[in-house]
C-alpha atoms as a PDB file:
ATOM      1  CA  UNK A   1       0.000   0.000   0.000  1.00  0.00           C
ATOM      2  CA  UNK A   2       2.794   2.973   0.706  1.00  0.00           C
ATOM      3  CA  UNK A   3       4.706   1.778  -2.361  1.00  0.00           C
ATOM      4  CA  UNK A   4       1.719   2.445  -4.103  1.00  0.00           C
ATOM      5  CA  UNK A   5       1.086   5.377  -2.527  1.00  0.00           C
ATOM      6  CA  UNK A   6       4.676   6.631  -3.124  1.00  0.00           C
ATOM      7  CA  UNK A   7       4.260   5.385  -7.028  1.00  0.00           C
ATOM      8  CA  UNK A   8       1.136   7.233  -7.271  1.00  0.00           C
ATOM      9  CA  UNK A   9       2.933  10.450  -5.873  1.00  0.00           C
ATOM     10  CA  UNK A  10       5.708  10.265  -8.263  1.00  0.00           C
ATOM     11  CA  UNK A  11       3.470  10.060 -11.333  1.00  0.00           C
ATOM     12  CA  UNK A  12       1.800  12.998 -10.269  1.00  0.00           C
ATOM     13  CA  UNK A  13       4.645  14.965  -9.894  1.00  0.00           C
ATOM     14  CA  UNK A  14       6.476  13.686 -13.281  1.00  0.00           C
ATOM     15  CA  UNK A  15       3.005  14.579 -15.097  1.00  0.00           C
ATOM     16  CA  UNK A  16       3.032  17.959 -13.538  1.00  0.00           C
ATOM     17  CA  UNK A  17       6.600  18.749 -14.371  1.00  0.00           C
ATOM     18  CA  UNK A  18       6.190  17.653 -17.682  1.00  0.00           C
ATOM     19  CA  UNK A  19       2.984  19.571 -18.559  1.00  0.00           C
ATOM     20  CA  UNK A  20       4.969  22.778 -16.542  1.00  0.00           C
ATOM     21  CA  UNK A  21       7.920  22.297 -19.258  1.00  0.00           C
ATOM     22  CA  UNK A  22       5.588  22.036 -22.277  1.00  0.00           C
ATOM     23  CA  UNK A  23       2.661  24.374 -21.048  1.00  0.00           C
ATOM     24  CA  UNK A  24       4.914  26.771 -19.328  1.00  0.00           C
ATOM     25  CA  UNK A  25       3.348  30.116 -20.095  1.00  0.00           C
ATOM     26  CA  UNK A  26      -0.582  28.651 -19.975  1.00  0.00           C
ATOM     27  CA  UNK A  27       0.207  27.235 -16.474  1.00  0.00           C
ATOM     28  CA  UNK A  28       0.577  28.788 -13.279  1.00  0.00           C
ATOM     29  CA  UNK A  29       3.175  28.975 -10.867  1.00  0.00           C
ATOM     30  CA  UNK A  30       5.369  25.814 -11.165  1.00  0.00           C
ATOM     31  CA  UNK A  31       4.910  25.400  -6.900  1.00  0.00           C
ATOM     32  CA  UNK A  32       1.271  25.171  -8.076  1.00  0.00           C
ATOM     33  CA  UNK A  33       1.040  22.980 -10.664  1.00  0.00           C
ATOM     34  CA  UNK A  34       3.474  20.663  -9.123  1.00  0.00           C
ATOM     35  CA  UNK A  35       1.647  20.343  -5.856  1.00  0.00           C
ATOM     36  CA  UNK A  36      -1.681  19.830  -7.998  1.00  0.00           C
ATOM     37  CA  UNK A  37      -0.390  16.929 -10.250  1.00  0.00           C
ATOM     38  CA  UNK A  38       0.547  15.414  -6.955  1.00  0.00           C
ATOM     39  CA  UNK A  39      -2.733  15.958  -4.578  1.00  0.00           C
ATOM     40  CA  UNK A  40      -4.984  14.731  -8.054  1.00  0.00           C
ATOM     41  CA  UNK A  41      -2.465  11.866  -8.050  1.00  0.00           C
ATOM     42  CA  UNK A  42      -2.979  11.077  -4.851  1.00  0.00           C
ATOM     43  CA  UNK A  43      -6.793  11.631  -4.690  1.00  0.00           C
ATOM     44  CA  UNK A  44      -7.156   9.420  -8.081  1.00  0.00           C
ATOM     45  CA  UNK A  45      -5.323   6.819  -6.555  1.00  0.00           C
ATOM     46  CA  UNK A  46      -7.371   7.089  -2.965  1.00  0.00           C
ATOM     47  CA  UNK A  47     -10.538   6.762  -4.936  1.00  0.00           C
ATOM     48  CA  UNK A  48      -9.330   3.764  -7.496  1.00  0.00           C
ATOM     49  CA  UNK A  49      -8.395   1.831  -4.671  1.00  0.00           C
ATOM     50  CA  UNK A  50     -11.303   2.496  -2.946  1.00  0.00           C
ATOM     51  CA  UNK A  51     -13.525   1.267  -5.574  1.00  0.00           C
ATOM     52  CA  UNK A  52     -11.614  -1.594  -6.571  1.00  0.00           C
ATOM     53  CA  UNK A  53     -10.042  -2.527  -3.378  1.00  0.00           C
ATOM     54  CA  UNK A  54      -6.768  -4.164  -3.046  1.00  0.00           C
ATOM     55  CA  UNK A  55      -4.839  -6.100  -5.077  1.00  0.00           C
ATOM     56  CA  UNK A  56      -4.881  -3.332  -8.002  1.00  0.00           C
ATOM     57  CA  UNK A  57      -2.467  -2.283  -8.090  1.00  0.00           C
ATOM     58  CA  UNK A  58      -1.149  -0.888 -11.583  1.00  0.00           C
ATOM     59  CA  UNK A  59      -5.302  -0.121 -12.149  1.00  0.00           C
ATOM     60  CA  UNK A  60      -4.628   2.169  -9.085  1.00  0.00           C
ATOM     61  CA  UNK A  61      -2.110   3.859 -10.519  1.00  0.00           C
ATOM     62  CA  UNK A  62      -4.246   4.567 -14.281  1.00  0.00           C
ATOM     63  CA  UNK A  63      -6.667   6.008 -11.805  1.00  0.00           C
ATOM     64  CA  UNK A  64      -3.871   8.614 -10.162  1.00  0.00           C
ATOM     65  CA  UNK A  65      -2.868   9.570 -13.666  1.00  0.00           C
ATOM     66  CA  UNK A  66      -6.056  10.364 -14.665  1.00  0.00           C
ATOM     67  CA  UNK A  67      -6.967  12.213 -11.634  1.00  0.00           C
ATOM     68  CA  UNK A  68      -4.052  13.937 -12.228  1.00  0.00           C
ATOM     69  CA  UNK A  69      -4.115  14.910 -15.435  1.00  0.00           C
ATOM     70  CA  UNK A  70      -7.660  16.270 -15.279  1.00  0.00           C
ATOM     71  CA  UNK A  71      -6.506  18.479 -12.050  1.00  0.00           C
ATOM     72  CA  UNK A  72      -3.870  19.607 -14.677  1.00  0.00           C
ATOM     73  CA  UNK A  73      -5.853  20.453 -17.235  1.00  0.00           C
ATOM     74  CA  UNK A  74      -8.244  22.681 -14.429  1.00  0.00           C
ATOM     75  CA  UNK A  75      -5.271  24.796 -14.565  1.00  0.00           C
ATOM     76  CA  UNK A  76      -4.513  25.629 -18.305  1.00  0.00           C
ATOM     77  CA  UNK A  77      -5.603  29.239 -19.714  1.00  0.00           C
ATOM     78  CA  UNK A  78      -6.443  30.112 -22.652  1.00  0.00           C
ATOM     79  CA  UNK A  79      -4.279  30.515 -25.455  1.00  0.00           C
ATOM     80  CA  UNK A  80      -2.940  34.007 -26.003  1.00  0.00           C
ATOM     81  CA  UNK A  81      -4.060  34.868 -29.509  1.00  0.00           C
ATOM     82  CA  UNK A  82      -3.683  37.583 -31.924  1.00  0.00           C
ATOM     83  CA  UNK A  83      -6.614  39.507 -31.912  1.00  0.00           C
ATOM     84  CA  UNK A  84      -8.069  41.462 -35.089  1.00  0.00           C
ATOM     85  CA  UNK A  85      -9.737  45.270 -34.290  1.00  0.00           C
ATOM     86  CA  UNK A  86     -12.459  45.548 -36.557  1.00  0.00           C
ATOM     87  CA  UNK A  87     -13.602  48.705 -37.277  1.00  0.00           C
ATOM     88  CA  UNK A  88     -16.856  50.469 -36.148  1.00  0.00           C
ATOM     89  CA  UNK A  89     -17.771  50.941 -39.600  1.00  0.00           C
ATOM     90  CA  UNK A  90     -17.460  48.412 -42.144  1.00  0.00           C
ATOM     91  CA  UNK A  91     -15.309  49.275 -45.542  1.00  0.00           C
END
């Protein structure tokens, strides 16, 4: 159970780090999105065993990442996009 706990930790935070390197400027600050990967990892992995109960190990573990991911995702702002002025009369 604590190794799984411990796995479930480290997946969050290697998901987190990775979306902070490739999603830099929509994301937060890294502190944040760090400590989010790992409580949704943790959470996902609380409830998967929960439902499943034990003896599920890597299934546990899906769940943390998936948790995790979708805490990510919570985070993300929008794009930063060129936007076109149109005038307040049309040509």
């Amino acid at each position: 159970m604590i190794l799984e706990v411990i796995g479930s930790a480290l997946l969050g935070l290697v998901l987190a780090w990775a979306s902070a390197r490739r999603l830099g400027r929509r994301l937060p600050a890294r502190p944040l999105v760090l400590s989010t990967g790992v409580a949704g990892a943790l959470f996902g992995d609380f409830v998967t065993h929960s439902a499943l109960g034990p003896g599920s190990g890597a299934l546990s573990l899906l769940g943390a990442a998936a948790v995790s991911a979708a805490s990510l995702s919570l985070l993300l702002r929008p794009a930063v996009r060129a936007v076109r002025r149109r005038s307040a009369h049309p040509a």
